[in-house]
PDB file of N, CA and C in Angstrom:
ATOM      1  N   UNK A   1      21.179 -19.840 -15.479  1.00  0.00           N
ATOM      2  CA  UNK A   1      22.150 -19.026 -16.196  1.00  0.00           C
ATOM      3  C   UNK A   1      21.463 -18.147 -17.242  1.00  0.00           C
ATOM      4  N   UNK A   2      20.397 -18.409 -18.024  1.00  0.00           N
ATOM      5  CA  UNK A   2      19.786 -17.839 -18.885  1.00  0.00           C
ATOM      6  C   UNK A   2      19.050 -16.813 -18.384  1.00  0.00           C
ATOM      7  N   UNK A   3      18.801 -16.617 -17.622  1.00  0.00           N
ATOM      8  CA  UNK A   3      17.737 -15.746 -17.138  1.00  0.00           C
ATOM      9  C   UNK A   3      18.879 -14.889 -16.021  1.00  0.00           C
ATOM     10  N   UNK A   4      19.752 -15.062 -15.245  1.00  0.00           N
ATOM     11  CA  UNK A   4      20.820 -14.284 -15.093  1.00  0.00           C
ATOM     12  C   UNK A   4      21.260 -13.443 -16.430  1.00  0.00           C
ATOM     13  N   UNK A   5      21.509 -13.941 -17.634  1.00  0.00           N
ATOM     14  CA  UNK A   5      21.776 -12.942 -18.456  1.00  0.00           C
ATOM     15  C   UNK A   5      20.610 -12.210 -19.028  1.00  0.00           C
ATOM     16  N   UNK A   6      19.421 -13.115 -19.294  1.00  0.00           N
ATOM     17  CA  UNK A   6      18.479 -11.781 -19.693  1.00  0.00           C
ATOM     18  C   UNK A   6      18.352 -11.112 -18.511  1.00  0.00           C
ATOM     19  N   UNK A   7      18.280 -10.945 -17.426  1.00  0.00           N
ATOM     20  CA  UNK A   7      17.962  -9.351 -16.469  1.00  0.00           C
ATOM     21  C   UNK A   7      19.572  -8.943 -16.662  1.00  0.00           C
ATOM     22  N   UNK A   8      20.323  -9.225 -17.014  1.00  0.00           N
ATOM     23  CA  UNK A   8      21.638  -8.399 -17.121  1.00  0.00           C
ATOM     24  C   UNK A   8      21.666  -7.423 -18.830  1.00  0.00           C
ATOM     25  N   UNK A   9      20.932  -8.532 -19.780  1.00  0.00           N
ATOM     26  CA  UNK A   9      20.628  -7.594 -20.778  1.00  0.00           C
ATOM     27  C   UNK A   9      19.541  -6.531 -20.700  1.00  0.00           C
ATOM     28  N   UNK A  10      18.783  -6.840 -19.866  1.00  0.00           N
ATOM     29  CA  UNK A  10      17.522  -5.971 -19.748  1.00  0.00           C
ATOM     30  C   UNK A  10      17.775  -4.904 -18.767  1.00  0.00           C
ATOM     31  N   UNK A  11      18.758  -4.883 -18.058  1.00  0.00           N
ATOM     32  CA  UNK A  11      19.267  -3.990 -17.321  1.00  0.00           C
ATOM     33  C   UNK A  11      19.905  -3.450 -17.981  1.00  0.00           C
ATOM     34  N   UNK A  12      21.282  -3.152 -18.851  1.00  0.00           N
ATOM     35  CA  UNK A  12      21.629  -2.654 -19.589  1.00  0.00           C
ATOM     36  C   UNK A  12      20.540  -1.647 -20.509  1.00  0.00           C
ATOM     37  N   UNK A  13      19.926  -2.459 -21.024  1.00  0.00           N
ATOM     38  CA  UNK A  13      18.933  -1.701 -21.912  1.00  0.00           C
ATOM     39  C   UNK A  13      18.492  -0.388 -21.544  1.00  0.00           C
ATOM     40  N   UNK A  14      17.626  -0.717 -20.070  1.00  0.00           N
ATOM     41  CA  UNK A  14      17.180   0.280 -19.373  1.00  0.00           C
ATOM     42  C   UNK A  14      18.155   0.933 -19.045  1.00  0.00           C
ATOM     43  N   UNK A  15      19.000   0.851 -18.560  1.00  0.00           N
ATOM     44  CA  UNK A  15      20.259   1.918 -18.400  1.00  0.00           C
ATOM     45  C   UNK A  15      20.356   2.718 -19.573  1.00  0.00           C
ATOM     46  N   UNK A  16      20.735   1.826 -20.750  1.00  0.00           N
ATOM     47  CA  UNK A  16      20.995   2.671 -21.914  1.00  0.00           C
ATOM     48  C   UNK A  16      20.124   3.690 -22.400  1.00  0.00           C
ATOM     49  N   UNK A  17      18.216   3.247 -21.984  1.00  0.00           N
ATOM     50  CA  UNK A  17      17.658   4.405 -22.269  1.00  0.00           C
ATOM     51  C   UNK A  17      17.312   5.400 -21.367  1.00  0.00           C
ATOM     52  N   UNK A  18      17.519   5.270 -19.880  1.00  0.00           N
ATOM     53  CA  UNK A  18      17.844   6.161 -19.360  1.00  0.00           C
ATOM     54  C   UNK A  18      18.787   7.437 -19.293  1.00  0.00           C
ATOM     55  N   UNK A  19      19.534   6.648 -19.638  1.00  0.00           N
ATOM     56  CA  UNK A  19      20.844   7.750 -20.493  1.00  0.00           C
ATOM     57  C   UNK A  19      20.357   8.781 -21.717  1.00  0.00           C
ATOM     58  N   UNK A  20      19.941   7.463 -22.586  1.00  0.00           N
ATOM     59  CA  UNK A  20      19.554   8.649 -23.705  1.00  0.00           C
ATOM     60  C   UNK A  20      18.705   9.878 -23.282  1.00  0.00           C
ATOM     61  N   UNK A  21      17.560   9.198 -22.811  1.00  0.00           N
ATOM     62  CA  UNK A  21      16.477  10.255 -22.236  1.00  0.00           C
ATOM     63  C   UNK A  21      17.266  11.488 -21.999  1.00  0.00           C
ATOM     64  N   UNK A  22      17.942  11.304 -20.595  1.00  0.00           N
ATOM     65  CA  UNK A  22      18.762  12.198 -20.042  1.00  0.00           C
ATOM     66  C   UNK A  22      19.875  13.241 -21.211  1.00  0.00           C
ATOM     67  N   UNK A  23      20.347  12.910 -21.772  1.00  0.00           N
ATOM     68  CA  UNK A  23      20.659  13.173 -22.955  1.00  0.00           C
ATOM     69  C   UNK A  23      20.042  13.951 -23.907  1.00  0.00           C
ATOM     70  N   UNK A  24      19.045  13.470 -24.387  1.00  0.00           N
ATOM     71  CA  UNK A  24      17.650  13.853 -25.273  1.00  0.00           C
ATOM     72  C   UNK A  24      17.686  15.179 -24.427  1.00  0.00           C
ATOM     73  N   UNK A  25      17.276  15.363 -23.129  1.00  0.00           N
ATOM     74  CA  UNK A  25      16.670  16.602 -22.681  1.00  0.00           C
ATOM     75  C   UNK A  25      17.405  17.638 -22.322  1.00  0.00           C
ATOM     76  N   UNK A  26      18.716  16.945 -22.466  1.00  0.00           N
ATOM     77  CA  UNK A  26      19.826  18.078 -22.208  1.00  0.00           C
ATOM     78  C   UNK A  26      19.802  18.838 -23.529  1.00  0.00           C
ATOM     79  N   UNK A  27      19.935  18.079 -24.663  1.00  0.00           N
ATOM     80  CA  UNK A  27      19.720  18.859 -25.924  1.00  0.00           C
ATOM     81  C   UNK A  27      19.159  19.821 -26.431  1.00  0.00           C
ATOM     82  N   UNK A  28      17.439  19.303 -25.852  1.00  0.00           N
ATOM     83  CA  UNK A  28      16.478  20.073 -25.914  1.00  0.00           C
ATOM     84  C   UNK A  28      17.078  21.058 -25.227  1.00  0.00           C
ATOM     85  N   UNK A  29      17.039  20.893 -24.168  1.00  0.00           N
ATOM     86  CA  UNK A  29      16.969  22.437 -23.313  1.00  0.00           C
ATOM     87  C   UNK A  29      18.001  23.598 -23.674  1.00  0.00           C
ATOM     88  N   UNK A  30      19.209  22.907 -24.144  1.00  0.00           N
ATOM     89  CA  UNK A  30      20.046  23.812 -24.735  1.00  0.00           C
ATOM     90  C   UNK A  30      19.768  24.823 -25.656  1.00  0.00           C
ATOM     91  N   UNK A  31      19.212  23.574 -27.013  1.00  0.00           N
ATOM     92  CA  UNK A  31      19.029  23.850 -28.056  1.00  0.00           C
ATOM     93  C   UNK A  31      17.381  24.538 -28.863  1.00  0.00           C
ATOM     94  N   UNK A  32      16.586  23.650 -28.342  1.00  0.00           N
ATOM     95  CA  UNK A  32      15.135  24.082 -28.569  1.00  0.00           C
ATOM     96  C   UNK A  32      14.609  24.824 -27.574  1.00  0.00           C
ATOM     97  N   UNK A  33      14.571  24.561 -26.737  1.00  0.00           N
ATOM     98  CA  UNK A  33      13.989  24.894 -25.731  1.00  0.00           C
ATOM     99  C   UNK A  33      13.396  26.433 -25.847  1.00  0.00           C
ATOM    100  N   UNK A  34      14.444  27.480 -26.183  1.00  0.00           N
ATOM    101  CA  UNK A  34      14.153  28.849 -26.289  1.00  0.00           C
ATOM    102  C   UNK A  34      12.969  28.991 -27.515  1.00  0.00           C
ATOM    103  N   UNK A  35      12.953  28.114 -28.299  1.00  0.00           N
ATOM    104  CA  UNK A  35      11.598  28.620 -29.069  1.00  0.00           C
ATOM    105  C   UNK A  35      10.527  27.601 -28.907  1.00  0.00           C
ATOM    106  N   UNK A  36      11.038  26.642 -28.906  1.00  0.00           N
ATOM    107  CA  UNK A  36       9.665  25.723 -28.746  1.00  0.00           C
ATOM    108  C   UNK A  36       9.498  25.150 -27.602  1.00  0.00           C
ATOM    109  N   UNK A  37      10.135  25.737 -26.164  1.00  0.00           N
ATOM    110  CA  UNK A  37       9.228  25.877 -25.266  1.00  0.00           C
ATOM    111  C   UNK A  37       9.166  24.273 -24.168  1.00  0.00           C
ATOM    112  N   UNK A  38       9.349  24.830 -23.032  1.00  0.00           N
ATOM    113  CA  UNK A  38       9.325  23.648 -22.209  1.00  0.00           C
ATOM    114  C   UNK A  38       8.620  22.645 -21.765  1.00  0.00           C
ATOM    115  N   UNK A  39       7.584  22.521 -22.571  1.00  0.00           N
ATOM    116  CA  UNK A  39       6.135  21.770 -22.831  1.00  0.00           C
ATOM    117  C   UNK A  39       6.185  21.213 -24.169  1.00  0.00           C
ATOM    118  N   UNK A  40       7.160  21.930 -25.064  1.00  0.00           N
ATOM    119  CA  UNK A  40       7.139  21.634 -26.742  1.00  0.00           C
ATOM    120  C   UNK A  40       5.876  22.418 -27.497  1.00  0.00           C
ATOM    121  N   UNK A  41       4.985  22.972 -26.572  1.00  0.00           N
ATOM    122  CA  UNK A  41       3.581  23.810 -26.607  1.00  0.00           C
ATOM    123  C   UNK A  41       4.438  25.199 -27.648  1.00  0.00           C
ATOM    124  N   UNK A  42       5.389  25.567 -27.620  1.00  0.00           N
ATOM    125  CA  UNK A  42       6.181  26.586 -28.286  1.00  0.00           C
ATOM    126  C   UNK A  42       6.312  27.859 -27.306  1.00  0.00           C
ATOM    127  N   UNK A  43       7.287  28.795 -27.353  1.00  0.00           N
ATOM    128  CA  UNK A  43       7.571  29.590 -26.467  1.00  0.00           C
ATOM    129  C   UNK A  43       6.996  30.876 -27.100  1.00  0.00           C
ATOM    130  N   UNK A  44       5.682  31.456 -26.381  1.00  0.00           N
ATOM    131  CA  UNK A  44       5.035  32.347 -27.083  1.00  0.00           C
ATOM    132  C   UNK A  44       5.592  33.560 -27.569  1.00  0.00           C
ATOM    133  N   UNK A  45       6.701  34.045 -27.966  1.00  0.00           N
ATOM    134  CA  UNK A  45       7.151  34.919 -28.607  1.00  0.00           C
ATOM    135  C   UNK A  45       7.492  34.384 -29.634  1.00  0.00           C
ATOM    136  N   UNK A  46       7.906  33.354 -29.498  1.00  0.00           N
ATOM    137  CA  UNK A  46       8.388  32.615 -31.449  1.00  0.00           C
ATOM    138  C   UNK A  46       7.420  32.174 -32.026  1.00  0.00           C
ATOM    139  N   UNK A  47       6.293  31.812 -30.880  1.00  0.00           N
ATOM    140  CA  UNK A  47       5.057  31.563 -31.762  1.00  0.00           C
ATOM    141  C   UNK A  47       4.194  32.213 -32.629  1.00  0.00           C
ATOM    142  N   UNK A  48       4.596  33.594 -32.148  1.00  0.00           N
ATOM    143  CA  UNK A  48       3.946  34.682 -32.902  1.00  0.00           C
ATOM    144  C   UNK A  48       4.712  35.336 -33.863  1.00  0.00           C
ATOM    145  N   UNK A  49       6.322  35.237 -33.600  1.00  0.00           N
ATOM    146  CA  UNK A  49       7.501  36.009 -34.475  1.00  0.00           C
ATOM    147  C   UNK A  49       7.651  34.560 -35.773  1.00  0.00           C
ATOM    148  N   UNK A  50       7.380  33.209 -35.234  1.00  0.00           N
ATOM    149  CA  UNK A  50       7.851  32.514 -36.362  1.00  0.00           C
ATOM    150  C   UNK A  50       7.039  31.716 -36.572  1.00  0.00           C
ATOM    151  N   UNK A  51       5.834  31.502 -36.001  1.00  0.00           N
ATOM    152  CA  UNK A  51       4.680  30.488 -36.359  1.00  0.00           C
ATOM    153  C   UNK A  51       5.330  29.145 -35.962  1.00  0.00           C
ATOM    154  N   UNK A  52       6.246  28.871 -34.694  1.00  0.00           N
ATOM    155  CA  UNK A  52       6.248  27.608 -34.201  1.00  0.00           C
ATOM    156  C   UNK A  52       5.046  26.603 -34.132  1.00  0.00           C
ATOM    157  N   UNK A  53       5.236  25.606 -34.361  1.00  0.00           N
ATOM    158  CA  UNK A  53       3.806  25.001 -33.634  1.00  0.00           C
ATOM    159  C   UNK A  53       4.099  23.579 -32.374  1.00  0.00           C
ATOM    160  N   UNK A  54       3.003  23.565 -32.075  1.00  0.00           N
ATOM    161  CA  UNK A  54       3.361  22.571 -30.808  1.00  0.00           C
ATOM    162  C   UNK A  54       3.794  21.035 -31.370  1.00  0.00           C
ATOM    163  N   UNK A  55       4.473  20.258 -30.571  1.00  0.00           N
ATOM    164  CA  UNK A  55       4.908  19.418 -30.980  1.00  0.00           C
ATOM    165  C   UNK A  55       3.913  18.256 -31.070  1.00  0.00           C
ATOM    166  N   UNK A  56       2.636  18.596 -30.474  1.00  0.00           N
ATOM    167  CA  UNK A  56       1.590  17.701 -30.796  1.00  0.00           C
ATOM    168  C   UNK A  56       0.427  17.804 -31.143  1.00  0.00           C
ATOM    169  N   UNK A  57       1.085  18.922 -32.469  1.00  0.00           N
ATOM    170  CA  UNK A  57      -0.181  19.135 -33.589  1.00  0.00           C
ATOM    171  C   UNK A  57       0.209  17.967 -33.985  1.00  0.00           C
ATOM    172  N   UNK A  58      -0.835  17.400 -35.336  1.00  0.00           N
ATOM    173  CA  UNK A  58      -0.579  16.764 -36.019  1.00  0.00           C
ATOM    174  C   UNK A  58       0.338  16.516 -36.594  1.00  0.00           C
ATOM    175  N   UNK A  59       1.132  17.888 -36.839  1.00  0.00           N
ATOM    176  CA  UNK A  59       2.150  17.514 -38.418  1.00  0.00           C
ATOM    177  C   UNK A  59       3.340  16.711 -37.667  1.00  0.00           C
ATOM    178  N   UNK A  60       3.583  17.131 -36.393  1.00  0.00           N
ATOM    179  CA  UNK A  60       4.607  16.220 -35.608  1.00  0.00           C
ATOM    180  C   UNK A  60       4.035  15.083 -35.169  1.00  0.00           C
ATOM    181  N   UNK A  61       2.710  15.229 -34.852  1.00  0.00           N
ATOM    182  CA  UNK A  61       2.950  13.226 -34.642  1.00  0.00           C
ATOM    183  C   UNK A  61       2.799  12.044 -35.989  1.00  0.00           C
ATOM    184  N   UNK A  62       2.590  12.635 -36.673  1.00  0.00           N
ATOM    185  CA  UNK A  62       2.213  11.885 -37.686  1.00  0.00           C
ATOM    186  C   UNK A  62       3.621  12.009 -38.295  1.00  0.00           C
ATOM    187  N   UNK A  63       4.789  12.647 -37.814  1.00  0.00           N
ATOM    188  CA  UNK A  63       6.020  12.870 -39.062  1.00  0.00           C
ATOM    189  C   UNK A  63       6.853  11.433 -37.942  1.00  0.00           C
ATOM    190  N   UNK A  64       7.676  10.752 -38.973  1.00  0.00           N
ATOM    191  CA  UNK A  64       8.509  10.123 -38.286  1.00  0.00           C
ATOM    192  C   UNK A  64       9.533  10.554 -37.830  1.00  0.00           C
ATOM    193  N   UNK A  65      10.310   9.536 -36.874  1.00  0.00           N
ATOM    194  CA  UNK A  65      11.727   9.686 -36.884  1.00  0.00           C
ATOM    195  C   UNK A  65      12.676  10.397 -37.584  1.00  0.00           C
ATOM    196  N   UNK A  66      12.506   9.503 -38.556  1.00  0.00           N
ATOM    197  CA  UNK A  66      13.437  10.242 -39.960  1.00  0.00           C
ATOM    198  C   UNK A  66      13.324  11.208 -40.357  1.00  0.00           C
ATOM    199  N   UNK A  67      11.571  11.962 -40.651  1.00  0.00           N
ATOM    200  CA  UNK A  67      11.414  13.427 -40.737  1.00  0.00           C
ATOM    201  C   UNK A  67      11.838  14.283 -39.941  1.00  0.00           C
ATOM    202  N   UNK A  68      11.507  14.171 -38.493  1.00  0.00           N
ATOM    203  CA  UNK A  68      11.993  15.187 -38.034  1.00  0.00           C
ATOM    204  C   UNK A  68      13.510  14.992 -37.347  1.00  0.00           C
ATOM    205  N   UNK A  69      14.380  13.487 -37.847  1.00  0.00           N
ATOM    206  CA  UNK A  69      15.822  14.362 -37.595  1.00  0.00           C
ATOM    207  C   UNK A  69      16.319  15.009 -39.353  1.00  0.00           C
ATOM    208  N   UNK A  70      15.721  14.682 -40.250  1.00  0.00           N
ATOM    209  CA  UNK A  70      15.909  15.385 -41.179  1.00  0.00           C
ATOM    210  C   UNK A  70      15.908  17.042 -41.054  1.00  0.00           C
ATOM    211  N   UNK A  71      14.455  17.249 -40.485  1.00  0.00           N
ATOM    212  CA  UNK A  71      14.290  18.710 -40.629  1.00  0.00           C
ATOM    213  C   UNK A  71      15.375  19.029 -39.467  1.00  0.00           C
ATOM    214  N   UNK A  72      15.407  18.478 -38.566  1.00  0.00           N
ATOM    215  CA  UNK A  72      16.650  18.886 -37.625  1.00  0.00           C
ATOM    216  C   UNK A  72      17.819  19.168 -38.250  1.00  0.00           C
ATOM    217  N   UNK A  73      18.513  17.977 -38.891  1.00  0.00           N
ATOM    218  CA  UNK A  73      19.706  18.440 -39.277  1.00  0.00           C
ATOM    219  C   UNK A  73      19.732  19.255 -40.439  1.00  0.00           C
ATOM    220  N   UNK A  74      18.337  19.311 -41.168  1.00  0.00           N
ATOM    221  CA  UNK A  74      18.685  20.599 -42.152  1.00  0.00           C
ATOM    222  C   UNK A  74      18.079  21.782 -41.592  1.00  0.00           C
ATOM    223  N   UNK A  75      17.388  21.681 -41.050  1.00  0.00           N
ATOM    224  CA  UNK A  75      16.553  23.080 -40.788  1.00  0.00           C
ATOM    225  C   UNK A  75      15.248  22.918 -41.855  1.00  0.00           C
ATOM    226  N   UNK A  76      14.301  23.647 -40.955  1.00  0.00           N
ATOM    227  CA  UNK A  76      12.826  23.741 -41.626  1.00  0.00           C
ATOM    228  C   UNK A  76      11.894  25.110 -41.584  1.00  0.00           C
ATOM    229  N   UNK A  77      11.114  26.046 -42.672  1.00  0.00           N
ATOM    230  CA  UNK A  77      10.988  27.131 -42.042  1.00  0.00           C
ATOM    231  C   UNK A  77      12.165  28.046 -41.779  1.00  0.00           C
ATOM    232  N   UNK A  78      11.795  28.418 -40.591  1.00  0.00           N
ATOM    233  CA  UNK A  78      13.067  29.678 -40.096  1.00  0.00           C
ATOM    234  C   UNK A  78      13.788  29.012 -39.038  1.00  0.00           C
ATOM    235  N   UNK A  79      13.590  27.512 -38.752  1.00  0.00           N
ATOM    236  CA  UNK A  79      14.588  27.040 -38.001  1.00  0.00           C
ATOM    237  C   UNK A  79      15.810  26.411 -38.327  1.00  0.00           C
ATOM    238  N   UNK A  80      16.709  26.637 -37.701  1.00  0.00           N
ATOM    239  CA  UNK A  80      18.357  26.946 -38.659  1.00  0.00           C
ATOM    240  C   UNK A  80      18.537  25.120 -38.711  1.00  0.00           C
ATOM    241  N   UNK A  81      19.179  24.692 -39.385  1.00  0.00           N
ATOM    242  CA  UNK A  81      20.042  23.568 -39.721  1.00  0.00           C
ATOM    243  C   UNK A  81      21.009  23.348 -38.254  1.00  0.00           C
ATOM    244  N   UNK A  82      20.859  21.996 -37.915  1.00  0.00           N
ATOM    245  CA  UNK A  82      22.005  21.813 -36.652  1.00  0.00           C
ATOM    246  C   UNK A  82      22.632  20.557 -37.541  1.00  0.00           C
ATOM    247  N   UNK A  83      22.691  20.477 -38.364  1.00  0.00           N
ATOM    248  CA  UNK A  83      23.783  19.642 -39.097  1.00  0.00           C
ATOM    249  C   UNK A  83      25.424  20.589 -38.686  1.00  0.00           C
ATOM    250  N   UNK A  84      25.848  19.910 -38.055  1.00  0.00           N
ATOM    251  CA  UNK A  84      27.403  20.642 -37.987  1.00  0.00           C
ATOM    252  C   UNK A  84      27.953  21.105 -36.388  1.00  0.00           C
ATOM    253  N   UNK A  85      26.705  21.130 -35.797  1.00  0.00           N
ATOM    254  CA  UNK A  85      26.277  22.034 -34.423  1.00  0.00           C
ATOM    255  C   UNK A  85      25.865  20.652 -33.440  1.00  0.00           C
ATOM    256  N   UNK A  86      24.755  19.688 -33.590  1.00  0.00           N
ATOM    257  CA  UNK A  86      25.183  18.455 -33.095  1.00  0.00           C
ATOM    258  C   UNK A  86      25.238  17.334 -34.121  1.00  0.00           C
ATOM    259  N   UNK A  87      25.931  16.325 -32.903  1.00  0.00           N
ATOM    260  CA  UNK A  87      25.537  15.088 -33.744  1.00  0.00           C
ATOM    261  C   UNK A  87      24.433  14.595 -34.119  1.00  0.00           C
ATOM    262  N   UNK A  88      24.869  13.161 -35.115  1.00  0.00           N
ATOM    263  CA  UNK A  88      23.896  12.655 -35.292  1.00  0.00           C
ATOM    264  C   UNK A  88      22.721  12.508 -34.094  1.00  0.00           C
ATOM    265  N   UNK A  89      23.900  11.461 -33.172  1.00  0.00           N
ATOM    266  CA  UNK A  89      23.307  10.981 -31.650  1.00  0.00           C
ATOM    267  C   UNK A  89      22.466  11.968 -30.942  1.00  0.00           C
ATOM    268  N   UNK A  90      22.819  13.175 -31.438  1.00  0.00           N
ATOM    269  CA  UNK A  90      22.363  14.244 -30.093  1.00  0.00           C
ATOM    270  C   UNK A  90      20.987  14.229 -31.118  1.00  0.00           C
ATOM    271  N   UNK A  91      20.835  14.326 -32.263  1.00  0.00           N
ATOM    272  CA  UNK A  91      19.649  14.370 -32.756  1.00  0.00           C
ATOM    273  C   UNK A  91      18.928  13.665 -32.281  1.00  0.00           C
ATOM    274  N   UNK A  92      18.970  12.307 -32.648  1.00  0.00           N
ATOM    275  CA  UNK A  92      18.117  11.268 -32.229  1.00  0.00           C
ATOM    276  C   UNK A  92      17.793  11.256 -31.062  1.00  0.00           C
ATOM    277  N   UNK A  93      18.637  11.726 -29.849  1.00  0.00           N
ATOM    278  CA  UNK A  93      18.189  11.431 -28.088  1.00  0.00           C
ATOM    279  C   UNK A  93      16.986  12.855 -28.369  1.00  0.00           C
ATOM    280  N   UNK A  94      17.222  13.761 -29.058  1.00  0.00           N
ATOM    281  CA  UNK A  94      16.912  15.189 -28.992  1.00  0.00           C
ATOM    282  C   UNK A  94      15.246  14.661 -29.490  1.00  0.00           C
ATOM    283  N   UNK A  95      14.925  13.514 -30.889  1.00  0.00           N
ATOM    284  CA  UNK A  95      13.786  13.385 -31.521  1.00  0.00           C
ATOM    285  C   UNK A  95      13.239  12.245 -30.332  1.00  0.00           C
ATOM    286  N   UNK A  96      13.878  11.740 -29.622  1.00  0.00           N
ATOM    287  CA  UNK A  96      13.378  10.573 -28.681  1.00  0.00           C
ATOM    288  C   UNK A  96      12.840  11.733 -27.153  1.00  0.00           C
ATOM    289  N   UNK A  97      13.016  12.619 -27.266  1.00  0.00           N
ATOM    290  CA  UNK A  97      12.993  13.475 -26.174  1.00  0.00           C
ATOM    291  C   UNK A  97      11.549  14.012 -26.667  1.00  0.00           C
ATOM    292  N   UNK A  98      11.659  14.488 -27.729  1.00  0.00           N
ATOM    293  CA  UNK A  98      10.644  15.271 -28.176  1.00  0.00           C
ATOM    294  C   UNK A  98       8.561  14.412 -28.251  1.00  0.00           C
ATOM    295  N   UNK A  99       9.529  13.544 -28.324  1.00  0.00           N
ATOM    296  CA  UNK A  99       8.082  11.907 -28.644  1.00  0.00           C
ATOM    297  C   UNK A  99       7.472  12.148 -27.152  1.00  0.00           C
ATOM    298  N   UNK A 100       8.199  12.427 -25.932  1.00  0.00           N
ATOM    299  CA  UNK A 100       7.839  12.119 -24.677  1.00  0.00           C
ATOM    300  C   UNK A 100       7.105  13.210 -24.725  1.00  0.00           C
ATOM    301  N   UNK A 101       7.238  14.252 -25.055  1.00  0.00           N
ATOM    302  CA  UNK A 101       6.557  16.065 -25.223  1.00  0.00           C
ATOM    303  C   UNK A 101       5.243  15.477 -25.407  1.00  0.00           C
ATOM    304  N   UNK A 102       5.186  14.457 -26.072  1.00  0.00           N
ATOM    305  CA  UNK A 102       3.386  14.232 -27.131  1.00  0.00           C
ATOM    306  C   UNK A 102       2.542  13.958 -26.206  1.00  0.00           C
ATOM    307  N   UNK A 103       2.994  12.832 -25.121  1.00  0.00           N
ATOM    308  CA  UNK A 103       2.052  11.876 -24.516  1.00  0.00           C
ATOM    309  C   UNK A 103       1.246  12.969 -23.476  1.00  0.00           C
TER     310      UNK A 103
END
C-alpha cells in the first residue's frame, strides 16, 4: 500500500511539473520571447536597441528566484513591469522556464 501511494504521489508531481514547464514556455513565448529571444541568448535587435543580455550571463544565474520574479513583476532597465499583466503563477512557471534557458 505504501509504495502504491508513493508512485501515485510521484506521479502527480511529475505531472504537476510538466504542466508548469508547459506553462512557463507559453509565457515566455508570448511575453519575452520578442526581446530576449528563443534561446534567452536575446533577440538581436533589442540587444543592440536595449542592451538585453543573455540569460546565462552571470547576472542571471547567480540572481535568484526571487530576483528575477521581482524584476519581472516590477520591471528592470527598459523592461516594463508585468505586475498587473500576469500572475503571480505565470511568473514563476515563466522564472522556472527561464532556469531551463541556462543549462
Amino acid at each position: 500500500m505504501k509504495i502504491r501511494t508513493a508512485i501515485a504521489v510521484m506521479t502527480m508531481m511529475a505531472a504537476t511539473t510538466v504542466t508548469a514547464f508547459a506553462q512557463g514556455a507559453d509565457v515566455y513565448k508570448s511575453k519575452c520571447l520578442m526581446c530576449h529571444g528563443a534561446d534567452g541568448a536575446g533577440n538581436p535587435p533589442m540587444v543592440k536597441a536595449m542592451g538585453v543580455k543573455p540569460f546565462k550571463s552571470p547576472e542571471y544565474i547567480k540572481a535568484s528566484d526571487a530576483d528575477l520574479i521581482a524584476a519581472t513583476k516590477n520591471g528592470k532597465g527598459k523592461m516594463p513591469a508585468q505586475a498587473g499583466k500576469l500572475t503571480d503563477a505565470q511568473i514563476k512557471d515563466a522564472v522556472a522556464y527561464i532556469r531551463t534557458l541556462q543549462k
